[in-house]
Protein backbone atom coordinates (compact mmCIF):
# COMPACT_ATOMS: atom_id res chain seq x y z
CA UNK A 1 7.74 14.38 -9.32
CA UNK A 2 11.18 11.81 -10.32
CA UNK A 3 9.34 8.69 -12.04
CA UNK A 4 11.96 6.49 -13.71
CA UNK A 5 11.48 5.54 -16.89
CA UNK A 6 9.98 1.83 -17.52
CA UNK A 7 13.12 0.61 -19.30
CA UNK A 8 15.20 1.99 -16.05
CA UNK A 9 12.79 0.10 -13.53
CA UNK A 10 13.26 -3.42 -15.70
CA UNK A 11 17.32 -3.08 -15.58
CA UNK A 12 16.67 -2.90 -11.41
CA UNK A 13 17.74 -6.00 -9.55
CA UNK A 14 15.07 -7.62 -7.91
CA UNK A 15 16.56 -6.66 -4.45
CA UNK A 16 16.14 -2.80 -5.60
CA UNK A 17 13.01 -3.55 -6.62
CA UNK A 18 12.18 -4.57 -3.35
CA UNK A 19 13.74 -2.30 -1.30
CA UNK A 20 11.78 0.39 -3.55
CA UNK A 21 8.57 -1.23 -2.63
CA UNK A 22 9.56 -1.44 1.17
CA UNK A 23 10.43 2.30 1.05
CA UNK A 24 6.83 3.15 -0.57
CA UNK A 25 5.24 0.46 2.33
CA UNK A 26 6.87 2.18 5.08
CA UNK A 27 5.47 5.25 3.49
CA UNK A 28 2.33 4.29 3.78
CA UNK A 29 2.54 3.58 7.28
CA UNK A 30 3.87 6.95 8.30
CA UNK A 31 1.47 8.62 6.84
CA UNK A 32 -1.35 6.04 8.46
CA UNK A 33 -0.13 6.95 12.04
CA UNK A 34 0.54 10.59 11.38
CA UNK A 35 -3.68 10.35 10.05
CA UNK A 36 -4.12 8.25 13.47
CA UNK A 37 -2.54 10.91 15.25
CA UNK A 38 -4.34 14.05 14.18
CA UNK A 39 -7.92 12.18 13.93
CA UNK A 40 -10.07 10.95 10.75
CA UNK A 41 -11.14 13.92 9.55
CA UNK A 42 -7.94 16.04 9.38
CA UNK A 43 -5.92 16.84 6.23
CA UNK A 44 -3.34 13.98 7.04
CA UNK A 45 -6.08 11.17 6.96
CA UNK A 46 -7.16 12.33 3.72
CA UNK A 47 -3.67 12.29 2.36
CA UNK A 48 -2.84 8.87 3.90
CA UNK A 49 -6.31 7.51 2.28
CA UNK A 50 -5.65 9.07 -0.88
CA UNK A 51 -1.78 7.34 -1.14
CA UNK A 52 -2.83 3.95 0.40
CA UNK A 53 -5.62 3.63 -2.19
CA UNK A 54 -3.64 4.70 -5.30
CA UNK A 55 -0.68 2.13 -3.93
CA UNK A 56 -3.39 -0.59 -3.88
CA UNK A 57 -4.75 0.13 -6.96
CA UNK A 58 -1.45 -0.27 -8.48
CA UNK A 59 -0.84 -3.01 -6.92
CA UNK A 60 -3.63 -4.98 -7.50
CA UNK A 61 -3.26 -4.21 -10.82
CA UNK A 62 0.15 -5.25 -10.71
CA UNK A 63 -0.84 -8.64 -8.96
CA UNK A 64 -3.70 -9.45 -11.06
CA UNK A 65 -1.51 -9.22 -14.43
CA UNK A 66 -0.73 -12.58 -16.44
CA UNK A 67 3.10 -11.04 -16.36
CA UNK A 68 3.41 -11.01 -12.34
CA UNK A 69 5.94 -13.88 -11.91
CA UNK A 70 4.94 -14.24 -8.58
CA UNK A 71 2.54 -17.74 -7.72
CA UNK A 72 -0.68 -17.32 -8.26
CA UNK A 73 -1.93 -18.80 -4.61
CA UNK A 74 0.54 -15.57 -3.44
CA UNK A 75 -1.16 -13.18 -5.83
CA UNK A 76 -4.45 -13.82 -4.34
CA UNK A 77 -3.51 -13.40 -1.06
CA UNK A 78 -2.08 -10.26 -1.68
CA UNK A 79 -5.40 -9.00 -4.06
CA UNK A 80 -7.68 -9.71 -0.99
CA UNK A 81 -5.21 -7.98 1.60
CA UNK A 82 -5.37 -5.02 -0.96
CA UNK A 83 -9.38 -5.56 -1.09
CA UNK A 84 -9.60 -5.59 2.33
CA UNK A 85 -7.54 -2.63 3.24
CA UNK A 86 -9.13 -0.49 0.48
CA UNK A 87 -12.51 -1.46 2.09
CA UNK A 88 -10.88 -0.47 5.50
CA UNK A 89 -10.17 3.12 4.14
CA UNK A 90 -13.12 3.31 2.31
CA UNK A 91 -14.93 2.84 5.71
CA UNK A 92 -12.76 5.57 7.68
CA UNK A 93 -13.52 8.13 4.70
CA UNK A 94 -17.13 7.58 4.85
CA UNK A 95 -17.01 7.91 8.74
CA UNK A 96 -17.96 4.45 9.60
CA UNK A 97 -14.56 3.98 11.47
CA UNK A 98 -12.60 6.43 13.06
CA UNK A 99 -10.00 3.53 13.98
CA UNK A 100 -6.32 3.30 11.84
CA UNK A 101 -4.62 0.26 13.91
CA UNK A 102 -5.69 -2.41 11.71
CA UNK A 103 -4.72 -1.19 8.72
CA UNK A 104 -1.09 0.69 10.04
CA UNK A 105 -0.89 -3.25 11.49
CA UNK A 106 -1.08 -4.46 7.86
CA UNK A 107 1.02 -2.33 6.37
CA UNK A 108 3.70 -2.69 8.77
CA UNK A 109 3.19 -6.46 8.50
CA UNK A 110 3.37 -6.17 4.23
CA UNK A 111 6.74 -3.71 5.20
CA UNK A 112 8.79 -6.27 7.35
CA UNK A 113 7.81 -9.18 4.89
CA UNK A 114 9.51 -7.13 2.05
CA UNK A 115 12.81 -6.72 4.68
């Protein structure tokens, strides 16, 4: 697995930086309809799950720090979308949803906001 080294992801230009998130969005969302298309309990729901809550976790983590420059009204927004969709995933793991639109909806909505 590439992972660039911290110092190398502070020299990025915020417009990389974006684009980089946009590209791991989108990935999200491909792998959300490619769970929606082979059903809840196959191996690409679990995969989809498993990357959606890691990139949330981050995320959030990311959103709740003191160093996040971006307003905090923002950052809140974003930590309940995260919430929410983590809840959403949590429910489709457990079998208490079987149903992928709202959350592929989301994500596609978080992707074309980062465009």
């Amino acid at each position: 697995m590439h992972r660039l080294a911290y110092a190398e992801i502070l020299e990025e230009t915020p417009s990389r930086a974006r684009e980089r998130e946009r590209a791991v969005v989108e990935r999200a969302v491909t792998l959300l309809r490619a769970a929606e298309a082979e059903g809840p309990r196959s191996r690409e729901a679990v995969e989809a799950l498993v990357f959606l809550r890691r990139l949330w976790l981050l995320l959030i983590e990311d959103l709740a720090s003191r160093d996040n420059d971006l307003p905090q009204a923002l950052r809140a927004d974003l930590i309940s979308i995260g919430l929410w969709v983590m809840r959403e995933a949590d429910r489709i793991r457990l079998e208490q949803s079987a149903d992928f639109t709202d959350l592929i909806a989301v994500m596609q909505s978080l992707a074309e906001g980062l465009r």
